[in-house]
C-alpha atoms as a PDB file:
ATOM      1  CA  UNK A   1      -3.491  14.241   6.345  1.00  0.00           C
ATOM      2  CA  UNK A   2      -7.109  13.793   5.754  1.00  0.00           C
ATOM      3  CA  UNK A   3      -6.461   9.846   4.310  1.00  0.00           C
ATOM      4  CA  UNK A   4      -4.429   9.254   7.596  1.00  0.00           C
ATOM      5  CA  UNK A   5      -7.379  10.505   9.353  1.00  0.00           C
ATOM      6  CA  UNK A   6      -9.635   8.188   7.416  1.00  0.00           C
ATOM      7  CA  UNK A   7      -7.724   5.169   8.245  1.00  0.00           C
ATOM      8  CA  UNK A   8      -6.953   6.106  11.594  1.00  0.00           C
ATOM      9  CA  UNK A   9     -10.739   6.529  12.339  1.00  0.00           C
ATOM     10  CA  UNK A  10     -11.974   3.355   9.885  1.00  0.00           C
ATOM     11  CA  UNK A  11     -11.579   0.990  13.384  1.00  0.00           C
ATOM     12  CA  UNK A  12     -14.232   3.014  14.933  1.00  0.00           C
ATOM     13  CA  UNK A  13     -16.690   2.522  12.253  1.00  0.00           C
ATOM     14  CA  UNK A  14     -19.961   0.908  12.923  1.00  0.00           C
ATOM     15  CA  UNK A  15     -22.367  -1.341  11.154  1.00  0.00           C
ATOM     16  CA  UNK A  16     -25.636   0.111  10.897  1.00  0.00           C
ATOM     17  CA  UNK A  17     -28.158  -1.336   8.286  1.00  0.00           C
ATOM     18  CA  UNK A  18     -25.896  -3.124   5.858  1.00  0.00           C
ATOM     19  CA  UNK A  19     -23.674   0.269   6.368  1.00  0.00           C
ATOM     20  CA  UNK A  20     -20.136   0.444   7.635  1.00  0.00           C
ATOM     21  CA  UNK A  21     -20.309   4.170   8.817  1.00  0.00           C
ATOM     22  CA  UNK A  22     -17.559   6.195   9.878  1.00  0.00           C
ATOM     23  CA  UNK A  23     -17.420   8.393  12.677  1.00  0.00           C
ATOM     24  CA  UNK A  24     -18.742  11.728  12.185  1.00  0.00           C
ATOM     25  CA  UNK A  25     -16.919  14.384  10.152  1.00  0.00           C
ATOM     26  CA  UNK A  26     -14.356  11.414   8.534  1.00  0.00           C
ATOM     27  CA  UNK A  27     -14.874  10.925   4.859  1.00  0.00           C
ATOM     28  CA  UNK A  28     -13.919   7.742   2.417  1.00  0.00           C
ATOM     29  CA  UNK A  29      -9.974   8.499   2.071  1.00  0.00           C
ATOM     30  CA  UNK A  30     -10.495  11.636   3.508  1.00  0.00           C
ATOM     31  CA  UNK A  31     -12.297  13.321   0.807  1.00  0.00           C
ATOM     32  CA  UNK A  32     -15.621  15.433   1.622  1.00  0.00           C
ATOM     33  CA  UNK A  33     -16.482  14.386  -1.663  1.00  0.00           C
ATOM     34  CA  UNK A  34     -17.301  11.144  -0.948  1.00  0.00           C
ATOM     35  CA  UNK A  35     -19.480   9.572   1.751  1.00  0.00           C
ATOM     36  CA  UNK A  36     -18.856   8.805   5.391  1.00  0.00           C
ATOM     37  CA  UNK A  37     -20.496   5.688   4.859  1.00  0.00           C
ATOM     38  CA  UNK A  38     -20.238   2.414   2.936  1.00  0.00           C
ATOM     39  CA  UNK A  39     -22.763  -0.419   1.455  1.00  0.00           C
ATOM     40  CA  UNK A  40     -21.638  -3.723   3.085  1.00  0.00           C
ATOM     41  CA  UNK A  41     -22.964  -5.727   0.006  1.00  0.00           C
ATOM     42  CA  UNK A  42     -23.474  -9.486   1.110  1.00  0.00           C
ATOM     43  CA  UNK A  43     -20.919 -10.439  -1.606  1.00  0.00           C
ATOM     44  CA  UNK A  44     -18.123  -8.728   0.919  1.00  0.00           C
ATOM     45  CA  UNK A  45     -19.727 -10.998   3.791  1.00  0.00           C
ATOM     46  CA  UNK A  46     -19.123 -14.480   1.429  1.00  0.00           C
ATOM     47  CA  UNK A  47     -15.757 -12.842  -0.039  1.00  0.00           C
ATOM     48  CA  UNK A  48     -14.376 -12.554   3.460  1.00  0.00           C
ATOM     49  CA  UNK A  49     -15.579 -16.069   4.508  1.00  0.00           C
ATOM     50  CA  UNK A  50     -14.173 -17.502   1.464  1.00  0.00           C
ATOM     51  CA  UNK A  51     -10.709 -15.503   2.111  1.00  0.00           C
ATOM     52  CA  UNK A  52     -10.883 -16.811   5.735  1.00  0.00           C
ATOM     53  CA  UNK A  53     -10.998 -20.288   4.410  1.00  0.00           C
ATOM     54  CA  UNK A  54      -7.973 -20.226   1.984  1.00  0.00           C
ATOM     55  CA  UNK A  55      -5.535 -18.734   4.478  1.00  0.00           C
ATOM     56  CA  UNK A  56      -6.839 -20.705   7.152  1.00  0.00           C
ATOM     57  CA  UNK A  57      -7.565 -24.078   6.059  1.00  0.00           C
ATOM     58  CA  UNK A  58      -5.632 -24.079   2.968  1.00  0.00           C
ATOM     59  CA  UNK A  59      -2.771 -21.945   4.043  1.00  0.00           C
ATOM     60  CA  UNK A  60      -2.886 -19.197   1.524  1.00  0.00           C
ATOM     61  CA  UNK A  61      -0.146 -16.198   1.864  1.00  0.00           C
ATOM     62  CA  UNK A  62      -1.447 -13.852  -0.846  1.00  0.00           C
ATOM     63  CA  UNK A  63      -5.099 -13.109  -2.024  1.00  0.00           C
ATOM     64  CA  UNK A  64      -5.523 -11.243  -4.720  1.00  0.00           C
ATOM     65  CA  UNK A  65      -8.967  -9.320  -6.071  1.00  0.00           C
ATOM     66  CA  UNK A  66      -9.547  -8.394  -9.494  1.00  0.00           C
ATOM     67  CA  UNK A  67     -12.271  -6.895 -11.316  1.00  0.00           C
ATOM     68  CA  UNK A  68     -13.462  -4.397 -13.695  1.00  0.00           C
ATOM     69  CA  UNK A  69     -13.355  -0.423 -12.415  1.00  0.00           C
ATOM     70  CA  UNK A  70     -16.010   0.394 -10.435  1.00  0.00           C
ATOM     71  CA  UNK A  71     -17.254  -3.295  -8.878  1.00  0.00           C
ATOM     72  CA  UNK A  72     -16.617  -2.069  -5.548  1.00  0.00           C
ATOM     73  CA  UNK A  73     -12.713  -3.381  -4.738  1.00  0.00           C
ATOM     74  CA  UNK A  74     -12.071  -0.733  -3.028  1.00  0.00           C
ATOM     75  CA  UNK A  75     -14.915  -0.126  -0.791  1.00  0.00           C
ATOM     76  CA  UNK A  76     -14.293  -4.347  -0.294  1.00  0.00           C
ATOM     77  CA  UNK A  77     -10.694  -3.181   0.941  1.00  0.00           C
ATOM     78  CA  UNK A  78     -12.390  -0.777   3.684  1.00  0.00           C
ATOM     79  CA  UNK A  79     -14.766  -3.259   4.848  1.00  0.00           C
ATOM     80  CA  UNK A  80     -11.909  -5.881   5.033  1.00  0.00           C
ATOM     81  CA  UNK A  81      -9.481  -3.641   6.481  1.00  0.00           C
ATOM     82  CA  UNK A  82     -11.997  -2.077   9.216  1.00  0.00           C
ATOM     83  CA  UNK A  83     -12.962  -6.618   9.873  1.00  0.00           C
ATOM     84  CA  UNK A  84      -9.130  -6.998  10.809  1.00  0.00           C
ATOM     85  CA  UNK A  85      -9.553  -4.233  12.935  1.00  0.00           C
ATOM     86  CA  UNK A  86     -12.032  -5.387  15.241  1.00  0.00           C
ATOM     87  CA  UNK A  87     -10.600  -8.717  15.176  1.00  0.00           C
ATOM     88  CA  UNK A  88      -7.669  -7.394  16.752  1.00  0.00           C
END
């Protein structure tokens, strides 16, 4: 499926100008609707460093984000997810 596709392709994704972009012709979950490319807002960058800490240092199993709709939780999820990815 298209989403399969999206995830499948999300570890060859590069940063370009505060822009995790996807390779070409894969959409955000697969939808043409959407873009092929993603904001990396520096709040991601400090969210990951903090989430680094607490599983690292302070041993934390679970993290969990909330917000309101539309904050950007998801496209945070892509960016973490694609991180993980090139970390091995």
């Amino acid at each position: 499926s298209a989403v399969e596709e999206f995830f499948l392709r999300l570890q060859d994704a590069k940063e370009d100008d505060a822009c995790l972009v996807l390779p070409e012709g894969t959409y955000i979950m697969g939808e043409q609707e959407r873009n092929s490319s993603i904001l990396i807002r520096e709040t991601y960058r400090e969210l990951q460093t903090y989430i680094t800490h607490e599983m690292a240092v302070k041993g934390a199993k679970r993290i969990i984000i909330t917000g309101t709709p539309g904050i950007g939780k998801s496209c945070y999820a892509f960016y973490w997810m694609w991180t993980l990815l090139k970390a091995g």
